[in-house]
PDB file of N, CA and C in Angstrom:
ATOM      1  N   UNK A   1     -21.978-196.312 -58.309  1.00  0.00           N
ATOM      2  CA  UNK A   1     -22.428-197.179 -57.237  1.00  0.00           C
ATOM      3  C   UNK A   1     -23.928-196.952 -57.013  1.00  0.00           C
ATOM      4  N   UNK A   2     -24.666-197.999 -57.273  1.00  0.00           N
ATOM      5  CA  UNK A   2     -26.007-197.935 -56.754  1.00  0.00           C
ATOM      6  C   UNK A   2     -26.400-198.171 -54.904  1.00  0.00           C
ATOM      7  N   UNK A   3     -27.223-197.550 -54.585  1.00  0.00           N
ATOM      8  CA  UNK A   3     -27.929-197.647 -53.600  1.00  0.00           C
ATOM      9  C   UNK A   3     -29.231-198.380 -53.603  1.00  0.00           C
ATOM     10  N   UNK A   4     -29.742-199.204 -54.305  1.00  0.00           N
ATOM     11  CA  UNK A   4     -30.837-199.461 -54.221  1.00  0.00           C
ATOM     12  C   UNK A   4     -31.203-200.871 -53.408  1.00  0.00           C
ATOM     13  N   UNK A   5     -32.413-200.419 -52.414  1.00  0.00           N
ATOM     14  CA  UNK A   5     -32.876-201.314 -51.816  1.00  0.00           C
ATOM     15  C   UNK A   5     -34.392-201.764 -51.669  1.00  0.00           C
ATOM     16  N   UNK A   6     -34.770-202.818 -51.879  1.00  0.00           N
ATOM     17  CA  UNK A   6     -36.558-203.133 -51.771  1.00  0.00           C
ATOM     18  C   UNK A   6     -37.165-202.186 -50.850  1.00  0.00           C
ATOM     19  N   UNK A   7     -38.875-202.065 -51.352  1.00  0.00           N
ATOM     20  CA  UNK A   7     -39.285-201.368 -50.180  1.00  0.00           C
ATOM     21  C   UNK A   7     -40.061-202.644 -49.267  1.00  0.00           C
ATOM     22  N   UNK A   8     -40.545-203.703 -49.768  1.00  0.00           N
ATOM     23  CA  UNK A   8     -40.985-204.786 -49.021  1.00  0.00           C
ATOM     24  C   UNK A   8     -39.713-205.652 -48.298  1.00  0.00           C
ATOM     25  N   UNK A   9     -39.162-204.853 -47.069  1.00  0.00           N
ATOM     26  CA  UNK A   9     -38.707-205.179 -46.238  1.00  0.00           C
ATOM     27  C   UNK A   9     -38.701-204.548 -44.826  1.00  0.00           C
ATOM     28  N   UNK A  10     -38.574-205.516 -43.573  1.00  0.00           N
ATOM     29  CA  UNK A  10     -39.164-205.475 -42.850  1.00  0.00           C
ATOM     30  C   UNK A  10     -38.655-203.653 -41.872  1.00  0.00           C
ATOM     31  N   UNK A  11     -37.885-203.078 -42.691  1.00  0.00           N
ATOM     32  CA  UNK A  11     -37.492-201.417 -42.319  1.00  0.00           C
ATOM     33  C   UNK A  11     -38.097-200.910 -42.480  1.00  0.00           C
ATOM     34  N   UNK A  12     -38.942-200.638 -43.682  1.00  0.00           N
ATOM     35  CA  UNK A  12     -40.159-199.887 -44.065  1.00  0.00           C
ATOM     36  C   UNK A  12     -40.678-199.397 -42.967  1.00  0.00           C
ATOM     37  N   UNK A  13     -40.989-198.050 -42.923  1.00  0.00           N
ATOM     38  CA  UNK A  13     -42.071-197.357 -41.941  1.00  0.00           C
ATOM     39  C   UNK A  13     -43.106-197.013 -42.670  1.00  0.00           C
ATOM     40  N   UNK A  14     -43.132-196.989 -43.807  1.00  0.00           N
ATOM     41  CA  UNK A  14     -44.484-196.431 -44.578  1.00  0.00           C
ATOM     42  C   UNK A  14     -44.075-196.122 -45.918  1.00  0.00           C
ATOM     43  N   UNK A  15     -45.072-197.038 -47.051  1.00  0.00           N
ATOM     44  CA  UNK A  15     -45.312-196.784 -48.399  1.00  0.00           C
ATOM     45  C   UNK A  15     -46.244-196.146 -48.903  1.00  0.00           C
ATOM     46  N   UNK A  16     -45.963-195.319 -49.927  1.00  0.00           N
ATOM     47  CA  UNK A  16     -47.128-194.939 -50.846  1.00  0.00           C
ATOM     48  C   UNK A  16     -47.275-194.918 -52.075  1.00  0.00           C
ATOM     49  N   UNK A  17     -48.426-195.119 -53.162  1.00  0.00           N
ATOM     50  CA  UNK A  17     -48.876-195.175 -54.333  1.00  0.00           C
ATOM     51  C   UNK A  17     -49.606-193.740 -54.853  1.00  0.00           C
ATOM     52  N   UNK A  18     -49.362-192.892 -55.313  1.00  0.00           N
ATOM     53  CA  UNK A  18     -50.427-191.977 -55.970  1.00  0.00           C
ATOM     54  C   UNK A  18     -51.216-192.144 -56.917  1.00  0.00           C
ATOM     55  N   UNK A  19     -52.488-192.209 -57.030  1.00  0.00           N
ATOM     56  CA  UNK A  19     -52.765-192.132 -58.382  1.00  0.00           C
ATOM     57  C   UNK A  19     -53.493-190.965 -58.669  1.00  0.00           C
ATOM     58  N   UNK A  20     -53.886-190.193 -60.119  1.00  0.00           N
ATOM     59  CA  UNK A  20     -54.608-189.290 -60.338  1.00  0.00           C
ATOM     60  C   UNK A  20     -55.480-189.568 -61.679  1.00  0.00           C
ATOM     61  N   UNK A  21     -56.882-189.766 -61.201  1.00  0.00           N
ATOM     62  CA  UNK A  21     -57.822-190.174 -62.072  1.00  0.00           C
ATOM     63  C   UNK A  21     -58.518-188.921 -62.652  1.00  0.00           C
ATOM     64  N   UNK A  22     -58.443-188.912 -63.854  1.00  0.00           N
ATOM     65  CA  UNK A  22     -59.033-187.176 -64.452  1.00  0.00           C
ATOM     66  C   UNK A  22     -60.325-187.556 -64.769  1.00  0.00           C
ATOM     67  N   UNK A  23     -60.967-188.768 -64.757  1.00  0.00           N
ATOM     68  CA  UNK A  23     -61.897-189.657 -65.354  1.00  0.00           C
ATOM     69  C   UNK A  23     -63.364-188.962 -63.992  1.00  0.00           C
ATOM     70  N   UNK A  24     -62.649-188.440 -62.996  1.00  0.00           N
ATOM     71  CA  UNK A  24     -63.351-188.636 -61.641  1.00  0.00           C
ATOM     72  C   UNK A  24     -63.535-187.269 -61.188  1.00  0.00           C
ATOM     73  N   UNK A  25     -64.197-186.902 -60.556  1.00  0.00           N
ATOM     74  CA  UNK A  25     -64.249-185.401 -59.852  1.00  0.00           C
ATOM     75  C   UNK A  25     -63.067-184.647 -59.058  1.00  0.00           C
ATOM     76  N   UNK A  26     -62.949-184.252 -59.137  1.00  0.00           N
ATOM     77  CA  UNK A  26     -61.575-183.923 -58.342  1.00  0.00           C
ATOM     78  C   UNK A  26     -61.235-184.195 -56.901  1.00  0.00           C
ATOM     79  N   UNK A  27     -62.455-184.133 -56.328  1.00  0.00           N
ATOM     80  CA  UNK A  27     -62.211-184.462 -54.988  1.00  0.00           C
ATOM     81  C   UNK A  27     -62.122-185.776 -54.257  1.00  0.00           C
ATOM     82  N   UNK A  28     -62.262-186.684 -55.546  1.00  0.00           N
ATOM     83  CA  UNK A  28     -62.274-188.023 -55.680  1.00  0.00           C
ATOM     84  C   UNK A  28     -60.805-188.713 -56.462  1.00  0.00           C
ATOM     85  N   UNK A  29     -61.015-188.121 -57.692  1.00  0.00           N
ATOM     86  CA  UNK A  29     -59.848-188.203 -58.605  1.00  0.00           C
ATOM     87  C   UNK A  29     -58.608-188.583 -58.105  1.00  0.00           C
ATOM     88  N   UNK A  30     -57.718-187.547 -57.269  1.00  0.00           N
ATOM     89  CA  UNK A  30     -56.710-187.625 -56.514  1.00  0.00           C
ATOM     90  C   UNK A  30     -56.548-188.728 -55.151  1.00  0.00           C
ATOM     91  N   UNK A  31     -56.156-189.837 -55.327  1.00  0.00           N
ATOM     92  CA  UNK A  31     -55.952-191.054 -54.283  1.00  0.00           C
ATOM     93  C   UNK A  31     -54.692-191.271 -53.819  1.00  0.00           C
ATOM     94  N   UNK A  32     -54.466-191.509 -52.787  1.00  0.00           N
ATOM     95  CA  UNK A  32     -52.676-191.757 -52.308  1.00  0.00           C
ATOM     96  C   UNK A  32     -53.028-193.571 -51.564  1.00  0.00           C
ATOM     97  N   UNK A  33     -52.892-194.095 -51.854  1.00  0.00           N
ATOM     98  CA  UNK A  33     -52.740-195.865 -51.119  1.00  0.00           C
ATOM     99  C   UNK A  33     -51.526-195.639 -50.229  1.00  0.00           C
ATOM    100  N   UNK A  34     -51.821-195.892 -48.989  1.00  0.00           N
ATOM    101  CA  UNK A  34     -50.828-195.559 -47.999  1.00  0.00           C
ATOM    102  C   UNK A  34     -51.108-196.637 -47.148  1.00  0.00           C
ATOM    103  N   UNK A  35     -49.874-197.103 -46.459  1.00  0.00           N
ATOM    104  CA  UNK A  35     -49.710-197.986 -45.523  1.00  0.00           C
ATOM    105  C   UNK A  35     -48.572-197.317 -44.772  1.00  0.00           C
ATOM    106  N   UNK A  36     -48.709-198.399 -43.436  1.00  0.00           N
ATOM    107  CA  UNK A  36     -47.509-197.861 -42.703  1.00  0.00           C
ATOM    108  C   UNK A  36     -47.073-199.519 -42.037  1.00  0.00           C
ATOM    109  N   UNK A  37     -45.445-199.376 -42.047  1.00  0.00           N
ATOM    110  CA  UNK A  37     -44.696-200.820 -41.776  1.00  0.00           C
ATOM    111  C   UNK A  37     -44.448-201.287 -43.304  1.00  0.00           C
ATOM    112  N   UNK A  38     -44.164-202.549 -42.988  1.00  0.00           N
ATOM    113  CA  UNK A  38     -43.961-203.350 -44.210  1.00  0.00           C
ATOM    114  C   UNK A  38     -45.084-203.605 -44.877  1.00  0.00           C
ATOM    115  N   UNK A  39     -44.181-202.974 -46.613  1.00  0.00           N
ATOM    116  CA  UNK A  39     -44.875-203.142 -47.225  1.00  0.00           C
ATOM    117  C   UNK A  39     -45.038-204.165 -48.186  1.00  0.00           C
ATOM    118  N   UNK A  40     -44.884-205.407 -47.817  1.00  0.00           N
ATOM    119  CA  UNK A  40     -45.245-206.594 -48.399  1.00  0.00           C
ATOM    120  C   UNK A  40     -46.374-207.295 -47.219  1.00  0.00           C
ATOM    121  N   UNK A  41     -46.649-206.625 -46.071  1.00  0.00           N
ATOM    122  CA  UNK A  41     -47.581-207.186 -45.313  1.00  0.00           C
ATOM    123  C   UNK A  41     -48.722-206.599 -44.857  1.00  0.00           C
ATOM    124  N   UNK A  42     -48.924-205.515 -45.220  1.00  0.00           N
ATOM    125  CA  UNK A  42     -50.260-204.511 -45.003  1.00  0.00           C
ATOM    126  C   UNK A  42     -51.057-204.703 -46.239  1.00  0.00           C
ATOM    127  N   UNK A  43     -52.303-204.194 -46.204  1.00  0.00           N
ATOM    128  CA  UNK A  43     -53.273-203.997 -47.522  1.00  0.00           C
ATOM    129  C   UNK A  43     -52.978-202.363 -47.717  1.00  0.00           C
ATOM    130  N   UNK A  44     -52.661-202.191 -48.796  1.00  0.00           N
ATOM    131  CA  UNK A  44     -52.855-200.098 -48.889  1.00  0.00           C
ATOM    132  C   UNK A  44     -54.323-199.597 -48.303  1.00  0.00           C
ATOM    133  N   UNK A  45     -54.134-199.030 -48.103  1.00  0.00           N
ATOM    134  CA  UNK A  45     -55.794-197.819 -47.696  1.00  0.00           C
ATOM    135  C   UNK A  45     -55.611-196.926 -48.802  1.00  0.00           C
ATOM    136  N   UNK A  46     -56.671-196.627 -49.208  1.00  0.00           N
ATOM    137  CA  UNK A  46     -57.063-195.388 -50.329  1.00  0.00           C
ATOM    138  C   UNK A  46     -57.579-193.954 -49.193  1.00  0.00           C
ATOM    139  N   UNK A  47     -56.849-192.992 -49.323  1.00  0.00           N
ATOM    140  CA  UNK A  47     -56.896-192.060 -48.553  1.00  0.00           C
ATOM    141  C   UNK A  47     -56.890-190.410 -50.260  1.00  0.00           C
ATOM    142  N   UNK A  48     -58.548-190.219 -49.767  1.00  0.00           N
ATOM    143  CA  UNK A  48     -58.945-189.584 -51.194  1.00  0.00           C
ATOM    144  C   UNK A  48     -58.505-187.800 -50.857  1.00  0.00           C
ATOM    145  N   UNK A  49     -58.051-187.200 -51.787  1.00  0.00           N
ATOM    146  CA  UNK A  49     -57.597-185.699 -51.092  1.00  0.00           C
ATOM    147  C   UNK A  49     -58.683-184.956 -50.602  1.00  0.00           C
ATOM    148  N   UNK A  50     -59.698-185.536 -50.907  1.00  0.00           N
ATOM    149  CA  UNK A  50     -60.760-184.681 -50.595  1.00  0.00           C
ATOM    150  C   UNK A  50     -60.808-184.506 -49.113  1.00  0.00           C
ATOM    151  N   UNK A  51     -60.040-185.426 -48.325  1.00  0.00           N
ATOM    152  CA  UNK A  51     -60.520-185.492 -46.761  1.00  0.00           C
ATOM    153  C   UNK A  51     -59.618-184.471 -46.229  1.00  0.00           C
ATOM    154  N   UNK A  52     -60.639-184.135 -44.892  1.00  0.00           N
ATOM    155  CA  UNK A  52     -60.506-183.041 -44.174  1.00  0.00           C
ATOM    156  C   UNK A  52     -59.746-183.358 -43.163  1.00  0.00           C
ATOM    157  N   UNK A  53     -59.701-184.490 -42.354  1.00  0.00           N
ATOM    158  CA  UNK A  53     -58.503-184.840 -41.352  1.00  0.00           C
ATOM    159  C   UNK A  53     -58.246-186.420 -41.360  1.00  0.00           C
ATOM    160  N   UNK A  54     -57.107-186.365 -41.053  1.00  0.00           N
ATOM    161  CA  UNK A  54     -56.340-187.987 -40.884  1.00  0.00           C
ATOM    162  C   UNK A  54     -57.089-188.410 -40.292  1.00  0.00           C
ATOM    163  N   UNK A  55     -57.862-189.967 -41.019  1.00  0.00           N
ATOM    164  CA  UNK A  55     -58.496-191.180 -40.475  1.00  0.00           C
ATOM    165  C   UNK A  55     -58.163-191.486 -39.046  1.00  0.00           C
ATOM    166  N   UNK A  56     -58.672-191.911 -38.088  1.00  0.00           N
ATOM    167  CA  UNK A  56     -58.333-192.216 -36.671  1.00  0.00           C
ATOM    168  C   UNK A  56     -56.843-193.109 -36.263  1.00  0.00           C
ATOM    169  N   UNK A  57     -57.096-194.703 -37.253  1.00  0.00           N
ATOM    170  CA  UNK A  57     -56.005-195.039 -37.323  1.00  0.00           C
ATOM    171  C   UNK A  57     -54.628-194.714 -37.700  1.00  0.00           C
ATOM    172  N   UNK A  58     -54.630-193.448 -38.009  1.00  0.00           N
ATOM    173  CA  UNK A  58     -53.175-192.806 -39.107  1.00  0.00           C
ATOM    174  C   UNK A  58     -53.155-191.561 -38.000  1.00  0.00           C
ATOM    175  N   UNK A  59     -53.677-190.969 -37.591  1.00  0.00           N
ATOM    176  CA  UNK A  59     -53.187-189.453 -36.280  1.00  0.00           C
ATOM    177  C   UNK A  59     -52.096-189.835 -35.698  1.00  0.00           C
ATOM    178  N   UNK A  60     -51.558-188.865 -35.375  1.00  0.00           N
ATOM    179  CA  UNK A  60     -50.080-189.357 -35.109  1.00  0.00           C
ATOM    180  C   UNK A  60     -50.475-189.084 -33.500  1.00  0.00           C
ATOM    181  N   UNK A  61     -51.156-188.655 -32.990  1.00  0.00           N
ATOM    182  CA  UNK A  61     -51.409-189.220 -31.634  1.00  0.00           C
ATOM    183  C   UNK A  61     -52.060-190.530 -31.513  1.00  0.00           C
ATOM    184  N   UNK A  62     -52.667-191.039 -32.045  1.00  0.00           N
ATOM    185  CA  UNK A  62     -52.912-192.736 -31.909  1.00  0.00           C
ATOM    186  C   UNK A  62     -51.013-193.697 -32.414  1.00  0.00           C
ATOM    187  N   UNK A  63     -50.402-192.749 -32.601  1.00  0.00           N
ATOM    188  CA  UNK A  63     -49.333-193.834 -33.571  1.00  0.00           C
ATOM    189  C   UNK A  63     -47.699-193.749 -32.737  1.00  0.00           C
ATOM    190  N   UNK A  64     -47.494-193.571 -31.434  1.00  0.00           N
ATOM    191  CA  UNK A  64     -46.753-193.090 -30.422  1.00  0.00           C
ATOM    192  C   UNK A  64     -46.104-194.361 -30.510  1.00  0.00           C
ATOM    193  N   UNK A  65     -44.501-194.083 -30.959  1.00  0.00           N
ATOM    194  CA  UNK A  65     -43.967-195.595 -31.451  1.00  0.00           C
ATOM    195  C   UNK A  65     -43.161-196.337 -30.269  1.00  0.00           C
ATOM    196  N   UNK A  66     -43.812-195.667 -29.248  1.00  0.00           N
ATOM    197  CA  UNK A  66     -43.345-196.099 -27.661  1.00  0.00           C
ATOM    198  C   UNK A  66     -44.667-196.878 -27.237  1.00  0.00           C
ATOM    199  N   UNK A  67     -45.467-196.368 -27.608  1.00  0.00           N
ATOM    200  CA  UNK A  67     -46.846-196.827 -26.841  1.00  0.00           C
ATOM    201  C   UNK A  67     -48.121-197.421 -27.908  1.00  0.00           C
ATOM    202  N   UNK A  68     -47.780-199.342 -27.393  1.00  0.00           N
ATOM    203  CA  UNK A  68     -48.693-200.162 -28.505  1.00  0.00           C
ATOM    204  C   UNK A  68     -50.299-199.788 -27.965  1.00  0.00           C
ATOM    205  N   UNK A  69     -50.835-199.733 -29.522  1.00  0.00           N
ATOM    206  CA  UNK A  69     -52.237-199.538 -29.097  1.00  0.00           C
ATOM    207  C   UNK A  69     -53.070-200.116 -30.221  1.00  0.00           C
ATOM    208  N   UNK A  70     -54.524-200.887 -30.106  1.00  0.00           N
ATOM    209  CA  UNK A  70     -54.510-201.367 -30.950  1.00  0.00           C
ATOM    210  C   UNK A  70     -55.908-200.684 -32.153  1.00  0.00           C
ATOM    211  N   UNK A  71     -55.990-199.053 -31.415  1.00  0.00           N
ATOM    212  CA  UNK A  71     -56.386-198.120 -32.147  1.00  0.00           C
ATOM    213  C   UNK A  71     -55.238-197.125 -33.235  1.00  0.00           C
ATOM    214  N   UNK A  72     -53.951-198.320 -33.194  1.00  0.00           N
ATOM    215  CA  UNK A  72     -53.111-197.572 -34.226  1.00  0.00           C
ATOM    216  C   UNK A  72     -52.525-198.398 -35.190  1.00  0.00           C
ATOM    217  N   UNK A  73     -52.529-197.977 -36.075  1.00  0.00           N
ATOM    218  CA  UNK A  73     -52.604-198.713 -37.849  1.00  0.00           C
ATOM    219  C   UNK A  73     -50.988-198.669 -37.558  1.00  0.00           C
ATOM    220  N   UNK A  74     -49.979-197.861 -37.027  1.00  0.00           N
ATOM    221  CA  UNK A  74     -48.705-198.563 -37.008  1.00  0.00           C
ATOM    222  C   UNK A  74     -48.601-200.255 -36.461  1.00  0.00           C
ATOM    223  N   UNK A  75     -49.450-200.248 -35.032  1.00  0.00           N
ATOM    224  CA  UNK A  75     -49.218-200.779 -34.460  1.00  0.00           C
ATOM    225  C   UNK A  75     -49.314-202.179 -34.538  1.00  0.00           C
ATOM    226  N   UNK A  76     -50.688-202.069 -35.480  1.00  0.00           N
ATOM    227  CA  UNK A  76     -51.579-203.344 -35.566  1.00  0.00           C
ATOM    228  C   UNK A  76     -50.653-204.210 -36.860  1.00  0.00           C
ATOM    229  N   UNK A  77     -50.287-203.207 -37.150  1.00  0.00           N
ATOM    230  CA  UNK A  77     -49.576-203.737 -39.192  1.00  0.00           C
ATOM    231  C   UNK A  77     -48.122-204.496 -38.390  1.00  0.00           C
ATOM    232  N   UNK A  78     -47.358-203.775 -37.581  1.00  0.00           N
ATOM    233  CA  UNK A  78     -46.471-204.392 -37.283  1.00  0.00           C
ATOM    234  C   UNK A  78     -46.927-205.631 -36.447  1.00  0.00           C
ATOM    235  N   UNK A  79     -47.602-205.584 -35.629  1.00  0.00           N
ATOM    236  CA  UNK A  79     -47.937-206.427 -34.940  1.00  0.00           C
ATOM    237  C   UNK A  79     -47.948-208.152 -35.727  1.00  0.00           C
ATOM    238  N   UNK A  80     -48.598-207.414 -37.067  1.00  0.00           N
ATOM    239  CA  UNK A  80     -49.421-208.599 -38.056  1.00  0.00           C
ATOM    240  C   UNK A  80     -48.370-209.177 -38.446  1.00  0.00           C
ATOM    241  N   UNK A  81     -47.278-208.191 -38.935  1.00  0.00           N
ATOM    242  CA  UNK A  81     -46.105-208.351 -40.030  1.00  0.00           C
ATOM    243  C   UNK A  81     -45.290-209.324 -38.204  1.00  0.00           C
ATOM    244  N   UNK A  82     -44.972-208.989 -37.443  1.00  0.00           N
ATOM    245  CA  UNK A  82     -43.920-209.274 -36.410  1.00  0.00           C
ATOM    246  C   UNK A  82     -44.839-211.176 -36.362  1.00  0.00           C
ATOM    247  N   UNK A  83     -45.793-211.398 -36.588  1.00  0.00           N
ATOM    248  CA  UNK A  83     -46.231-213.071 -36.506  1.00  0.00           C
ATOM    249  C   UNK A  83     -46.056-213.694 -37.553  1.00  0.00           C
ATOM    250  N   UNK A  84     -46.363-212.754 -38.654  1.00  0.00           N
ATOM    251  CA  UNK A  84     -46.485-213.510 -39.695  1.00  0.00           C
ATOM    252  C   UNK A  84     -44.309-213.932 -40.239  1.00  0.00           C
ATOM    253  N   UNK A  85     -43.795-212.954 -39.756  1.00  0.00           N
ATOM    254  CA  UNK A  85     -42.039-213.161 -39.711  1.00  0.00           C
ATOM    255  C   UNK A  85     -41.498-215.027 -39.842  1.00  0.00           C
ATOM    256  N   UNK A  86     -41.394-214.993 -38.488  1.00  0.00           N
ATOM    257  CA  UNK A  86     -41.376-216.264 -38.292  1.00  0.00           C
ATOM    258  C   UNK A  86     -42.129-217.653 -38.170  1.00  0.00           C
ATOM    259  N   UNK A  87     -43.525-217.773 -39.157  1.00  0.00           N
ATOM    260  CA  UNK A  87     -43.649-218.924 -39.884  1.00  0.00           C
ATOM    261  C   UNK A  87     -44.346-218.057 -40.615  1.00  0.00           C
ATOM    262  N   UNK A  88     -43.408-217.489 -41.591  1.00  0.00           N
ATOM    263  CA  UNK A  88     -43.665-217.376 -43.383  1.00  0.00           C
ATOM    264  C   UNK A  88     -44.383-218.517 -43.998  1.00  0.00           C
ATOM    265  N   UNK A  89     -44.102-219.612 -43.821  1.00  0.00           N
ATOM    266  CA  UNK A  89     -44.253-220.276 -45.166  1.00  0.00           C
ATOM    267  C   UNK A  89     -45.861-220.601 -44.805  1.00  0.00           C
ATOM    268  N   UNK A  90     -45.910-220.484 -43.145  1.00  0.00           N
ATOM    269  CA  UNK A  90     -46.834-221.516 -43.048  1.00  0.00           C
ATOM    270  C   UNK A  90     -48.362-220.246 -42.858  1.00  0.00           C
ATOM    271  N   UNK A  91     -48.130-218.909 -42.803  1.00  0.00           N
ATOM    272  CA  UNK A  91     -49.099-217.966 -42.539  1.00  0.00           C
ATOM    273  C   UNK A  91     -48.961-217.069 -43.935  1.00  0.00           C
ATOM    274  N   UNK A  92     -48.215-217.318 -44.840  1.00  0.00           N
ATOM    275  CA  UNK A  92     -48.221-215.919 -45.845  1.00  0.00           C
ATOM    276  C   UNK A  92     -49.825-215.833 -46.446  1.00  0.00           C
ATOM    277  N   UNK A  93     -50.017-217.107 -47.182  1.00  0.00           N
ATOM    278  CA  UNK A  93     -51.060-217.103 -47.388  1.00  0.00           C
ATOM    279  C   UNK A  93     -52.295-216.838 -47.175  1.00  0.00           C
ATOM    280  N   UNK A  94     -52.611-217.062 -46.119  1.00  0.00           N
ATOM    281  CA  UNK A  94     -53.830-216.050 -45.019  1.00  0.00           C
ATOM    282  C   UNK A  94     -53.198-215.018 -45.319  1.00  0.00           C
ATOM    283  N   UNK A  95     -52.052-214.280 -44.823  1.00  0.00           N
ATOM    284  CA  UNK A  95     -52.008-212.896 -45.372  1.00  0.00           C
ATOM    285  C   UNK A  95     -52.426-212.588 -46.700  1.00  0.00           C
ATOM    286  N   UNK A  96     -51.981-212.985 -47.269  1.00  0.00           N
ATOM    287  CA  UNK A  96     -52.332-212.525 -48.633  1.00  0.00           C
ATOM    288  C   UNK A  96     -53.663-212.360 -49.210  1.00  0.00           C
ATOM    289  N   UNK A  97     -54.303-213.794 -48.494  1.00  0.00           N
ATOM    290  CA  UNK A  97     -55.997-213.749 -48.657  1.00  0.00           C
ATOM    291  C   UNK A  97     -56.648-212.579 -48.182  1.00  0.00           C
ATOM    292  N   UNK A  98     -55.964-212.260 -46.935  1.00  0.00           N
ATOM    293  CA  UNK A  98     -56.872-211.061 -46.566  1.00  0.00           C
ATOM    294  C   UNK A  98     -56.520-209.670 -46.821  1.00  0.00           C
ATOM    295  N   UNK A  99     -54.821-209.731 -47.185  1.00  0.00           N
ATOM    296  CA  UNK A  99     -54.812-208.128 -47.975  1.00  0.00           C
ATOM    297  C   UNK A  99     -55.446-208.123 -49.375  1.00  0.00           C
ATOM    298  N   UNK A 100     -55.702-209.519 -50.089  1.00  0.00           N
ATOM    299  CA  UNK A 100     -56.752-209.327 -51.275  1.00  0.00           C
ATOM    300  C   UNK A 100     -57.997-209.212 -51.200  1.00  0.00           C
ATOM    301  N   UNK A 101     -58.470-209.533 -50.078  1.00  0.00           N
ATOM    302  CA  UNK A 101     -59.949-209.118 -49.683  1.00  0.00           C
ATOM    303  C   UNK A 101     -60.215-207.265 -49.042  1.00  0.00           C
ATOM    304  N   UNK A 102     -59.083-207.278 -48.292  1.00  0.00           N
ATOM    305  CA  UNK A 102     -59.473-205.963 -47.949  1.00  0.00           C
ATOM    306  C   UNK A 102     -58.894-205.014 -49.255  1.00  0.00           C
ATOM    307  N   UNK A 103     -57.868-204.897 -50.208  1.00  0.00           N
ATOM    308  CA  UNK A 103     -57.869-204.254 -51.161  1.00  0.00           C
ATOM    309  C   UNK A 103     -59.039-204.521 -52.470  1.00  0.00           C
ATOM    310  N   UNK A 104     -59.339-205.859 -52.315  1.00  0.00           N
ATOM    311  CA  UNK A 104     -60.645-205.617 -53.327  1.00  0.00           C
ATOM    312  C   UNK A 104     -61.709-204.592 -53.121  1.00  0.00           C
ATOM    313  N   UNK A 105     -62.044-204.989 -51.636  1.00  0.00           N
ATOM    314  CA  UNK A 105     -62.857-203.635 -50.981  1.00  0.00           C
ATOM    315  C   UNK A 105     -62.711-202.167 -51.215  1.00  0.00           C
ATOM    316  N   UNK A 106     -61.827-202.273 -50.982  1.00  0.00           N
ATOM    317  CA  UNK A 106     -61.069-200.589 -51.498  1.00  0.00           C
ATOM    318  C   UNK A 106     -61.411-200.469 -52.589  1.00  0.00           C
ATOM    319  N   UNK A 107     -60.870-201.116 -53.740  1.00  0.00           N
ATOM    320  CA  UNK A 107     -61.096-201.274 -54.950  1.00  0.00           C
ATOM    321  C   UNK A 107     -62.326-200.650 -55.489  1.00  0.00           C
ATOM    322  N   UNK A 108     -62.991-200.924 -54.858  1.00  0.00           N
ATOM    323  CA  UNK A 108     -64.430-200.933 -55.392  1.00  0.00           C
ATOM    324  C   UNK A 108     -65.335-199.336 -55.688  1.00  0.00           C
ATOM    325  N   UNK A 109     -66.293-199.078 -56.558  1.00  0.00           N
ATOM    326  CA  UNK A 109     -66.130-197.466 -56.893  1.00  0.00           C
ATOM    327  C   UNK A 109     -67.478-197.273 -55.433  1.00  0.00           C
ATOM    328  N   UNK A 110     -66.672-196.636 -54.549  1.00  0.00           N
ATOM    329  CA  UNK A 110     -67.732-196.796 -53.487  1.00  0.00           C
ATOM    330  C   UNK A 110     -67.430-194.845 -52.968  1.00  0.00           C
ATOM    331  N   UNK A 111     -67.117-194.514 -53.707  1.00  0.00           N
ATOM    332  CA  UNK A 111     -66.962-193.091 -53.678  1.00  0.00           C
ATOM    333  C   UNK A 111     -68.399-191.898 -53.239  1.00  0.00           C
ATOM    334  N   UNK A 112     -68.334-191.258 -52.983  1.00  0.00           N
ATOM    335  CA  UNK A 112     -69.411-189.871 -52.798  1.00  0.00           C
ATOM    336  C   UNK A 112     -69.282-189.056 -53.429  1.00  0.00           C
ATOM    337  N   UNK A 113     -71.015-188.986 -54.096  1.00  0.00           N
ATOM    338  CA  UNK A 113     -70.167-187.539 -55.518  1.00  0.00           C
ATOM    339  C   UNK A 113     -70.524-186.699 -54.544  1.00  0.00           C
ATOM    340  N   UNK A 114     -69.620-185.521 -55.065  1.00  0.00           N
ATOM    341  CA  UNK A 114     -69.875-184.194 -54.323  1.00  0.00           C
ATOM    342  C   UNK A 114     -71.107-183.949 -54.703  1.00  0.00           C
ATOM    343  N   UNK A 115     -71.679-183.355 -53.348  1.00  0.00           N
ATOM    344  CA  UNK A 115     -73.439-182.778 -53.278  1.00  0.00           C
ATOM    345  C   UNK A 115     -73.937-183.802 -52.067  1.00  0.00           C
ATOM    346  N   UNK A 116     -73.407-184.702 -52.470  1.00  0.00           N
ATOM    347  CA  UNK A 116     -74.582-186.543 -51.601  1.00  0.00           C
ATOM    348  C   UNK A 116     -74.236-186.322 -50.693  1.00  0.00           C
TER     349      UNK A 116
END
């Protein structure tokens, strides 16, 4: 008996991607793409190991799943994902435009070598 279920559905509390680039410095190299909510409706964030503390939006004191705030990356993703629900057909697209704009961004080699 299989168990298997999508992760782009609307249960999701949080996905992630690893990658490990040997091509890159180490403190760069190592990337995790993390979102939180559904993951067919967020853009990933590139969160590099090199960092020293959780980004503002990701602290789990900004992310209090009692208390909406719109200094919290839970909050805002669900928020996005909870409009975009009920008219799919007619909003996916803007979504999509703009998780391809903000992951192109990411994308991009906008890194700090160690020393700079």
């Amino acid at each position: 008996m299989f168990r298997e279920r999508p992760i782009g559905c609307q249960q999701s509390g949080m996905t992630m991607v690893c990658q490990m680039r040997s091509f890159l410095p180490g403190e760069v190299g190592g990337v995790t793409y993390f979102n939180l909510d559904d993951a067919t409706m967020v853009a990933y964030v590139p969160v590099y190991c090199c960092i020293d503390r959780v980004p503002e939006p990701f602290r789990r004191e900004n992310n209090d799943i009692r208390t909406f705030s719109t200094g919290s990356a839970f909050w805002m993703n669900n928020f996005v994902a909870n409009m975009v629900y009920p008219r799919y057909s007619a909003m996916i697209g803007d979504l999509r435009e703009a998780q391809s704009e903000l992951e192109d961004f990411y994308a991009e080699d906008r890194y700090i070598k160690p020393g700079e």
